[in-house]
C-alpha atoms as a PDB file:
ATOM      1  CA  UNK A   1      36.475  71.372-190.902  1.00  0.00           C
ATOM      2  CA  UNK A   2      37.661  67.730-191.834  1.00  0.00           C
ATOM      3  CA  UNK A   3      36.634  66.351-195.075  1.00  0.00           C
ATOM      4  CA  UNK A   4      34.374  62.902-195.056  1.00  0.00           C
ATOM      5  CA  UNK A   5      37.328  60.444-195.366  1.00  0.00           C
ATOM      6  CA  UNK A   6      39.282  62.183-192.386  1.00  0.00           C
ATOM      7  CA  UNK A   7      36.126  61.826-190.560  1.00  0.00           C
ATOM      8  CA  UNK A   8      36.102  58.031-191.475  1.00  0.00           C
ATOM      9  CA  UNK A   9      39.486  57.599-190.072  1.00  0.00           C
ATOM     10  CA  UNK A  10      39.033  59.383-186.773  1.00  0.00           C
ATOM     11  CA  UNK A  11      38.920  56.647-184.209  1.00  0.00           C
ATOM     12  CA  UNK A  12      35.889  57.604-181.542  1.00  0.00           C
ATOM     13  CA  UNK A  13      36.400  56.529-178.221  1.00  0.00           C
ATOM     14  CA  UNK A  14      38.663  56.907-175.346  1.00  0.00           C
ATOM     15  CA  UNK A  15      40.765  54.048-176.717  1.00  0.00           C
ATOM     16  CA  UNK A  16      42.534  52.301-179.816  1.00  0.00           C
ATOM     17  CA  UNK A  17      44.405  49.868-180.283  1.00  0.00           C
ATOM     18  CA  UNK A  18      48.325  50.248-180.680  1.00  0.00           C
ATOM     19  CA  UNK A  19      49.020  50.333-184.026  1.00  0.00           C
ATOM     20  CA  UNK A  20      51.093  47.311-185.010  1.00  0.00           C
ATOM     21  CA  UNK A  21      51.021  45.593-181.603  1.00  0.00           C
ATOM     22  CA  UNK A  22      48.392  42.785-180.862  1.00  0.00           C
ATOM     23  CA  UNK A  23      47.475  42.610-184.512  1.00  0.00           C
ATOM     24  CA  UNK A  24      46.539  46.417-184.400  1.00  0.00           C
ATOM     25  CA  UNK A  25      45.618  48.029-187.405  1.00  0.00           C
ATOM     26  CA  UNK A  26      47.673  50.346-188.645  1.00  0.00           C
ATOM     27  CA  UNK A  27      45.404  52.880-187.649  1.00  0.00           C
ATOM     28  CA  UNK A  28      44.285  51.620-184.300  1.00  0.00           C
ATOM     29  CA  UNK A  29      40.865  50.582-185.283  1.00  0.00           C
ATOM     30  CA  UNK A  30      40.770  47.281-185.723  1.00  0.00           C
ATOM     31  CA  UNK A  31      42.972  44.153-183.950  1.00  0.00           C
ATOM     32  CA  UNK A  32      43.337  40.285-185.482  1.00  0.00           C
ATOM     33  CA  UNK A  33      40.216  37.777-184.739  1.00  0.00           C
ATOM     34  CA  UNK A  34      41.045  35.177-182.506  1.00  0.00           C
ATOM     35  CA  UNK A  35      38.900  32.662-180.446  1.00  0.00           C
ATOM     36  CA  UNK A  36      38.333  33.555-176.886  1.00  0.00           C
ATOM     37  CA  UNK A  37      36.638  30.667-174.758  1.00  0.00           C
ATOM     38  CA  UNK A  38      34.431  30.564-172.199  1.00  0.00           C
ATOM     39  CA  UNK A  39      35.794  32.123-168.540  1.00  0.00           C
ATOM     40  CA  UNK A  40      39.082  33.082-170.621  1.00  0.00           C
ATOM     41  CA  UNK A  41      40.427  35.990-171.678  1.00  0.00           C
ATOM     42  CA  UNK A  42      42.840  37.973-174.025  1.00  0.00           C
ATOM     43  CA  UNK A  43      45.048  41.302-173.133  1.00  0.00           C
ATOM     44  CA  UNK A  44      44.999  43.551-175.948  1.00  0.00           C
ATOM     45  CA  UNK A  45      47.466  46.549-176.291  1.00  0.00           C
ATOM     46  CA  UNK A  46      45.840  49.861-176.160  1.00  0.00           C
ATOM     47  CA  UNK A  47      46.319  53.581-176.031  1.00  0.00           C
ATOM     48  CA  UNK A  48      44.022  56.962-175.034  1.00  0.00           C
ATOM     49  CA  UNK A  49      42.949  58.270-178.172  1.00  0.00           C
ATOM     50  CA  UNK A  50      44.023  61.899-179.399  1.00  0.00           C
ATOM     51  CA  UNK A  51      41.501  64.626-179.079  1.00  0.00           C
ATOM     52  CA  UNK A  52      41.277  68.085-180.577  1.00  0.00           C
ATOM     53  CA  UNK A  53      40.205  70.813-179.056  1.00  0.00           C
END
């Protein structure tokens, strides 16, 4: 059983983002804003996500 903050910091989802690439958070939740236009687009590094059995 996981206490409520290690629940908070459990990415859900079959992705993250890499940590420290991209802007990544260090935990792989969150990336840098940035503008993305119209018919553009932006690559983003990402990663599966770990999952426990």
């Amino acid at each position: 059983m996981s206490t409520p903050e290690e629940a908070d910091a459990r990415v859900r989802g079959p992705y993250r983002f890499v940590p420290g690439m991209d802007g990544g958070s260090e935990g792989g939740r969150t990336a840098t804003l940035f503008v993305l236009l119209p018919a553009g687009g932006r690559l983003l590094a990402v990663d599966r996500t770990l999952t426990r059995a």
